[in-house]
Protein backbone atom coordinates (compact mmCIF):
# COMPACT_ATOMS: atom_id res chain seq x y z
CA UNK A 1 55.39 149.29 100.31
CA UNK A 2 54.13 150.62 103.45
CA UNK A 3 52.60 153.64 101.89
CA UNK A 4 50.89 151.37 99.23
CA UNK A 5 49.06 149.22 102.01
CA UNK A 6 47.94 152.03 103.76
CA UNK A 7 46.73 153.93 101.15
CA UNK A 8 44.70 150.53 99.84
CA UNK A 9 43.74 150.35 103.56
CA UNK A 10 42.18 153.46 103.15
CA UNK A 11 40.28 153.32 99.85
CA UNK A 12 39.01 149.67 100.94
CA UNK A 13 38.29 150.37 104.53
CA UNK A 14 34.87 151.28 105.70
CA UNK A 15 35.54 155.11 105.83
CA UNK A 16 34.94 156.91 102.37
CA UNK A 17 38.62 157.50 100.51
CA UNK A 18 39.61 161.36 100.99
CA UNK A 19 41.04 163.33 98.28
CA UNK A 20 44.38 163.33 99.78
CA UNK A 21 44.98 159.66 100.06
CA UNK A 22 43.97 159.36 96.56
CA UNK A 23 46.63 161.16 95.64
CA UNK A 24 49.21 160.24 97.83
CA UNK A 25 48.45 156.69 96.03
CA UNK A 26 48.44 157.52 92.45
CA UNK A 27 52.32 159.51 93.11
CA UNK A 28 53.49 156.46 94.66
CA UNK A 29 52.38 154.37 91.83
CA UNK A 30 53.66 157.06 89.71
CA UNK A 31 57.26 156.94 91.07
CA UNK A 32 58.33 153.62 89.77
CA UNK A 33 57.28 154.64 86.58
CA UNK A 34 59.24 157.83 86.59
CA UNK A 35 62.69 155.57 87.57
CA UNK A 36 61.99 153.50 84.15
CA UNK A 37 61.45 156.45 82.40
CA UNK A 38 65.22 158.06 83.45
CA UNK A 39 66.21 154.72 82.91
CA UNK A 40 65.74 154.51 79.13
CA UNK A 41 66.85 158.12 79.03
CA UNK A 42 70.26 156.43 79.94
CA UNK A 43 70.01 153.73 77.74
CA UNK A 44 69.10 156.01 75.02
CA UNK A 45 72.15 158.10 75.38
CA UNK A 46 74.62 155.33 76.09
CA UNK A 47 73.69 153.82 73.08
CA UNK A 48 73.67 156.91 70.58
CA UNK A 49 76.55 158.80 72.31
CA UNK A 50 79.02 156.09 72.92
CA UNK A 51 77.99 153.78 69.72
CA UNK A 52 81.37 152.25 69.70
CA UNK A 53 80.44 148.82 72.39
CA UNK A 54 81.79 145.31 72.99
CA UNK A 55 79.65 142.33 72.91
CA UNK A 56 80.11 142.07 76.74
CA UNK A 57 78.65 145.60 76.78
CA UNK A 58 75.80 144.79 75.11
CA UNK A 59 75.11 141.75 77.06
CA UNK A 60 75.44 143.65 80.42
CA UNK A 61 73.03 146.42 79.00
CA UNK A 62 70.20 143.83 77.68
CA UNK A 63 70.38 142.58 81.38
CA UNK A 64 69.82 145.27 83.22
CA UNK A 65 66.79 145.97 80.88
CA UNK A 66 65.56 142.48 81.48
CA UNK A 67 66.05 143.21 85.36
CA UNK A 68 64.05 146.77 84.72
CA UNK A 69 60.89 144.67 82.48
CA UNK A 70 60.54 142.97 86.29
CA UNK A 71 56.97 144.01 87.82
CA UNK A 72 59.18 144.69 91.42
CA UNK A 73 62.97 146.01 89.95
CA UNK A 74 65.43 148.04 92.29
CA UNK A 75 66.54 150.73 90.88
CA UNK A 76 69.48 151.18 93.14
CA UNK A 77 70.44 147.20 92.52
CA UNK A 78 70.79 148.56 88.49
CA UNK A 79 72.35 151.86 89.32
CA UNK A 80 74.80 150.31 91.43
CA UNK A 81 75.98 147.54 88.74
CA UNK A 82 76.28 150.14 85.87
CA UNK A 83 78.55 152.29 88.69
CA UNK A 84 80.17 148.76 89.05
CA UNK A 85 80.69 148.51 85.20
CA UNK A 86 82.29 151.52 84.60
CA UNK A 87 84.67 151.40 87.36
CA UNK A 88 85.77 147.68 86.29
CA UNK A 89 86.18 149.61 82.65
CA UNK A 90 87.97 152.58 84.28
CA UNK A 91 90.39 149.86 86.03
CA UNK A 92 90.65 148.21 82.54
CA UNK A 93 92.03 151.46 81.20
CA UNK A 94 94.17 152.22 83.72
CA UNK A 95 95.82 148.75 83.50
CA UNK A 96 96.54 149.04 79.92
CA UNK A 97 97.93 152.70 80.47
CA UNK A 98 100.02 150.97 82.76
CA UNK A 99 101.46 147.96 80.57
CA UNK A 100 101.95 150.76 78.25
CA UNK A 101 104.20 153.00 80.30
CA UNK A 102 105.86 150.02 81.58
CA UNK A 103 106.82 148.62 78.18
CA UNK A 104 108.18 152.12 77.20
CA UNK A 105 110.46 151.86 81.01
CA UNK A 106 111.44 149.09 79.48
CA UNK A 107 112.29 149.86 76.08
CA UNK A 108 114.13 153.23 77.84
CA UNK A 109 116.34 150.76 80.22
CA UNK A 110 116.72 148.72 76.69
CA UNK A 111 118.10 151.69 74.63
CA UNK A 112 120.49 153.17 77.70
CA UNK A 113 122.20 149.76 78.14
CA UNK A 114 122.46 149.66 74.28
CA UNK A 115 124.20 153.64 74.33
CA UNK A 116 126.50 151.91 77.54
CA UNK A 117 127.20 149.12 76.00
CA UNK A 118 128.26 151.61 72.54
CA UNK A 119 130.52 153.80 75.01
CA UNK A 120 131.89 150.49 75.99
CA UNK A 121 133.20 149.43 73.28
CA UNK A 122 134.71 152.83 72.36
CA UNK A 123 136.58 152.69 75.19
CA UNK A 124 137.95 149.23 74.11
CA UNK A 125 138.60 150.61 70.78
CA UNK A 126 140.76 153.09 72.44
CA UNK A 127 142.38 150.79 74.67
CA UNK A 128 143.11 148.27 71.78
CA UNK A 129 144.83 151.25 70.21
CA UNK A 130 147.03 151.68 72.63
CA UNK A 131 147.69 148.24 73.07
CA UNK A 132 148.75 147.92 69.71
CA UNK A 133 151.14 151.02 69.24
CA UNK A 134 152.83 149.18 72.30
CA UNK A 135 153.11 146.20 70.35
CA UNK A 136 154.93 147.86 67.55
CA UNK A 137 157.43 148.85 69.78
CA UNK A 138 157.69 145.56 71.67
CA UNK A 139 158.27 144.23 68.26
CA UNK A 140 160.78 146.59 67.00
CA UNK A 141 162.97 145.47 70.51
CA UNK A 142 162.69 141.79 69.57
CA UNK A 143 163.62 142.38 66.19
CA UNK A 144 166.91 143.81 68.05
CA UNK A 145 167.22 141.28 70.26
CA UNK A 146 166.65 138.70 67.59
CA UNK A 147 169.64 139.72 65.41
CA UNK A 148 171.95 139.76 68.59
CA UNK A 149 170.88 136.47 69.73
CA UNK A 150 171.55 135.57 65.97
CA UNK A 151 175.16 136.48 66.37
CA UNK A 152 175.17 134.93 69.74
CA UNK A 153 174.11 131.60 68.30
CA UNK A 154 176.54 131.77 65.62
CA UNK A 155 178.99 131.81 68.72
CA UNK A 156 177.44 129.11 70.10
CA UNK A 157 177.79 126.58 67.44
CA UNK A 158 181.22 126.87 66.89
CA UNK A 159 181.58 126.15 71.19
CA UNK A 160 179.13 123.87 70.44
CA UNK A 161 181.71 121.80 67.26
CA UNK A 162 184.41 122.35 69.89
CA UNK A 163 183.03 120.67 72.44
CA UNK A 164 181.61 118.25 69.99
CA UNK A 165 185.52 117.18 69.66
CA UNK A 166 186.13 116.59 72.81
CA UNK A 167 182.78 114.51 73.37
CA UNK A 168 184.26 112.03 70.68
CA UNK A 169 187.21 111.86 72.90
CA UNK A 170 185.76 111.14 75.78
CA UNK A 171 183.24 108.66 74.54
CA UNK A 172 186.04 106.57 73.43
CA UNK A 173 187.08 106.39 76.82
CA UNK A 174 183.95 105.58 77.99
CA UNK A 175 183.85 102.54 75.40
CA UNK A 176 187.11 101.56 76.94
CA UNK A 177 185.45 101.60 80.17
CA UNK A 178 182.49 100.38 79.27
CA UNK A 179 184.27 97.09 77.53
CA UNK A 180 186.26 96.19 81.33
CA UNK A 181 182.56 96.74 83.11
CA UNK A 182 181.00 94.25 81.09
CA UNK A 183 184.02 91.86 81.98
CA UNK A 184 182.87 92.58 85.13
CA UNK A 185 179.93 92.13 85.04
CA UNK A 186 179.85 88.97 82.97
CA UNK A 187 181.68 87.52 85.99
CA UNK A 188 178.68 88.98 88.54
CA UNK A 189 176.41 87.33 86.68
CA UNK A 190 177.96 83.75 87.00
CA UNK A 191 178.40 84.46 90.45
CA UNK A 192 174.44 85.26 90.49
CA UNK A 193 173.78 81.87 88.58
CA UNK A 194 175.43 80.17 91.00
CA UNK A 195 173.46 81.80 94.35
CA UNK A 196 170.07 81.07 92.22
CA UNK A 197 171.42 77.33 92.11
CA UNK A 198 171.68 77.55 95.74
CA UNK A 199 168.83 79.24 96.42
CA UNK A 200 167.35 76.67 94.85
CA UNK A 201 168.73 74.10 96.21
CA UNK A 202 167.88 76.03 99.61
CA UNK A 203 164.02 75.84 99.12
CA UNK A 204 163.72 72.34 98.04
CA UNK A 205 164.82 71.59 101.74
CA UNK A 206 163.01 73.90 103.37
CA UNK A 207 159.90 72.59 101.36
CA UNK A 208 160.83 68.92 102.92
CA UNK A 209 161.52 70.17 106.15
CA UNK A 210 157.98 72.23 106.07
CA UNK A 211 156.01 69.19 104.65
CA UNK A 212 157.81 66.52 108.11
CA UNK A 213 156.59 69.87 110.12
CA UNK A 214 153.27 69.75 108.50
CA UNK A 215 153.35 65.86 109.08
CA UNK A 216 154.43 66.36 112.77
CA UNK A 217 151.71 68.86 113.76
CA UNK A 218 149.03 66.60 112.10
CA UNK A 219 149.78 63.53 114.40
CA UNK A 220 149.83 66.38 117.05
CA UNK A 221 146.71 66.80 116.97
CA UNK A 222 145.31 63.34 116.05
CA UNK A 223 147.06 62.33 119.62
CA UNK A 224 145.49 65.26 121.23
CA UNK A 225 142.12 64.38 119.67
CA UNK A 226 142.91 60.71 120.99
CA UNK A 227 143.74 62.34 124.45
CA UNK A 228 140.43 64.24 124.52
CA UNK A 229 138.58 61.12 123.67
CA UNK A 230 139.90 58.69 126.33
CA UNK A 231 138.96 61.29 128.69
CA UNK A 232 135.64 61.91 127.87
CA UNK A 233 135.48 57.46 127.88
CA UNK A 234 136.89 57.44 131.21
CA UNK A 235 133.89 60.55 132.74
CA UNK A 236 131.63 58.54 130.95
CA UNK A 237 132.43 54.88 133.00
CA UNK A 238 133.33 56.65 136.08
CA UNK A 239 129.42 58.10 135.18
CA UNK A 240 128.44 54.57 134.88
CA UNK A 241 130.36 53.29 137.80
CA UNK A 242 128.26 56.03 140.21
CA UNK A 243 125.08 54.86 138.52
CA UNK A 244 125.77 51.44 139.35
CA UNK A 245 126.81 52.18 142.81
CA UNK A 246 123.88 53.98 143.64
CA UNK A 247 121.79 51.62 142.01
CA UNK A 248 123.53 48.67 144.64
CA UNK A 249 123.02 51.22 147.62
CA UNK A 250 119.47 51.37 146.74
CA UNK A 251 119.25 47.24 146.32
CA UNK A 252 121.26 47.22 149.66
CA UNK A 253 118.30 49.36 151.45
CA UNK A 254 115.22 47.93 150.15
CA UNK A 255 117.33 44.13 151.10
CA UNK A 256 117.44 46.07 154.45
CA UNK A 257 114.44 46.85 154.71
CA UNK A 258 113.31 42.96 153.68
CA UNK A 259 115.55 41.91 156.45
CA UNK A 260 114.21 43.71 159.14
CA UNK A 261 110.46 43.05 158.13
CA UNK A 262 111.73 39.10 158.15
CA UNK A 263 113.17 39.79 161.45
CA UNK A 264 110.12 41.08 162.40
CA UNK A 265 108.54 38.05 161.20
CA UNK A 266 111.15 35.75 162.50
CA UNK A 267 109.91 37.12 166.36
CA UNK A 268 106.75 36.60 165.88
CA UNK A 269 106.98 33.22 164.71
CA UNK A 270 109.35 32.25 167.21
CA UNK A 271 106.25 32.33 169.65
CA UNK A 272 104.25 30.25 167.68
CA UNK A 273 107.11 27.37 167.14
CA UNK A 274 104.62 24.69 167.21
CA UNK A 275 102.24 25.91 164.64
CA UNK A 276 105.42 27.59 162.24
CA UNK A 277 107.90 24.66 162.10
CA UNK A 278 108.22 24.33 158.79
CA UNK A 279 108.14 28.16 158.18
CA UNK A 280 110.71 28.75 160.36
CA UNK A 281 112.74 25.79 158.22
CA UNK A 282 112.22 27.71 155.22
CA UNK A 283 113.02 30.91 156.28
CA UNK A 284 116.40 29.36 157.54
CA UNK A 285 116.99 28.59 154.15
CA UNK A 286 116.21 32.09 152.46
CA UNK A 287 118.13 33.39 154.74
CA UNK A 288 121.12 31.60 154.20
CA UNK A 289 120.53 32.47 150.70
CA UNK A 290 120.34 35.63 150.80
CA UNK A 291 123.50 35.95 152.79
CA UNK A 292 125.23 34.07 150.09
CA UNK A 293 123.65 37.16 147.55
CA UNK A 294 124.91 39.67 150.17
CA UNK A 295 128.23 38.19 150.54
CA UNK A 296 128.48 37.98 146.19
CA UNK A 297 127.31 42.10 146.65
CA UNK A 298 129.95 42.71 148.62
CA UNK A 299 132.99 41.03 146.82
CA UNK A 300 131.29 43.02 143.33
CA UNK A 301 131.06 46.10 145.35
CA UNK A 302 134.67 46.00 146.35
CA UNK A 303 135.93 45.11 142.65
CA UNK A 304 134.01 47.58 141.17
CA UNK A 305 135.45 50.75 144.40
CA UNK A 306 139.09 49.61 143.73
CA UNK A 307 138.17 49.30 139.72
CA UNK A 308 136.52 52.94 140.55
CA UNK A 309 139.77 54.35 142.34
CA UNK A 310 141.92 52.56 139.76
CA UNK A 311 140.44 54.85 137.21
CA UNK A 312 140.28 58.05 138.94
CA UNK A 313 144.07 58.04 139.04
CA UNK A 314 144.58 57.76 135.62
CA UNK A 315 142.29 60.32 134.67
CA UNK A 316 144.62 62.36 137.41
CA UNK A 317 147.43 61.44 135.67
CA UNK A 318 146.03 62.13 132.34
């Protein structure tokens, strides 16, 4: 590119174009040329020498032709991706060479565990032989053994009939015996109907005697509950009692405090006898009054402290 735009610098600059930068511009435009040119040569001889191509092949060829029709195509961009085709082929190859030898591993490992498994079983073969020719013999010794223990049972059964005798004679003793024990036990079980009837007997009072004990324990607890409710009467009045008191101690005070504010009255109207006569006269008579209310205080309040100390020892006693 820089070659091209000086050589057009040149030939359209004010100077007059020399020979040699003619030149030098008709080679460079020249040398694209020549790359298309080797291009189709390879093209040509891909085609005609390897004729046998996949579709894929054909594709990839018809695109690097498209990418060579371009005004500005790189020919080492095209050179490069057919380099890059044939070693993705080569790889190609050279995988299925590899499944191939692989699959004949396998079908090697395949046919030596088959010729294994064959010497395998020959050695079974041969060890079932042997196993039955000792067979044969073990059978010939309990054939032997059979036919003695044939004789030997023969011996047995006539112990066994002699023996048989004197089991006959010896059951009928045990009949014998057996007759007295159920005499015996005819009388155990009468004795055993009569300990059921007092058994019986037996739980019938112990059912009364549980039912008064049930009886007993129920008015137990109804007195306790009644216990636990004439307390909780007597807290409450002796509750009440200390309200009232403290309700009269309060009445007491403020009638205190009246008294002393009459008092107080009482002086100064002592000094003013002429004018407060008649006050005075009334007074008199409140007062006396309200001694008779103090006086009535005083016999309730005494009642009600001995009524109060009355109580409080029978809740102490309770």
């Amino acid at each position: 590119v820089q070659v091209r735009s000086l050589s057009i610098s040149g030939c359209d600059g004010k100077r007059d174009p020399s020979p040699f930068s003619l030149l030098h511009y008709n080679f460079t435009l020249f040398l694209p040329v020549k790359g298309i040119i080797h291009v189709m040569y390879f093209f040509f001889f891909f085609f005609f020498f390897f004729p046998p191509i996949s579709k894929a092949d054909k594709e990839f060829v018809w695109s690097l032709w498209k990418n060579l029709q371009v005004s500005k195509s790189d020919l080492t961009q095209t050179v490069s991706l057919v380099v890059e085709r044939e070693n993705q082929k080569a790889e190609v190859k050279d995988r299925s060479i590899l499944e191939i030898l692989h699959a004949k591993d396998r079908k090697m490992e395949h046919v030596s565990l088959e010729h294994q498994e064959i010497n395998s079983l020959m050695q079974r073969k041969s060890a079932v032989d042997e196993e039955n020719a000792r067979l044969k013999n073990e059978f010939c010794n309990l054939n032997r053994k059979f036919k003695d223990k044939s004789q030997e049972l023969k011996d047995t059964k006539e112990c066994a009939q002699k023996k048989e005798e004197q089991n006959r004679l010896v059951i009928k003793n045990l009949e014998e015996e057996k007759k007295g024990l159920n005499i015996c036990c005819a009388d155990l079980l009468s004795d055993l109907e009569k300990l059921r009837k007092q058994e019986a007997q037996w739980k019938k009072t112990k059912s009364g005697n549980n039912i008064r004990i049930k009886a007993i324990d129920r008015k137990i607890n109804e007195d306790r509950k009644l216990l636990i409710y004439n307390k909780i009467i007597c807290i409450q009045i002796l509750t009440e009692i200390i309200v009232l008191f403290l309700d009269f101690s309060l009445f007491l005070v403020f009638n205190r405090k009246e008294l002393e504010e009459i008092q107080n009255l009482c002086r100064q109207n002592i000094e003013d006898r002429t004018q407060q006569a008649e006050l005075i006269k009334q007074l008199e008579a409140l007062n006396a009054d309200t001694q008779k209310v103090l006086q009535d205080q005083e016999y309730a309040h005494t009642a009600k402290t001995t009524y109060q100390k009355v109580c409080y020892s029978i809740v102490i006693k309770l």
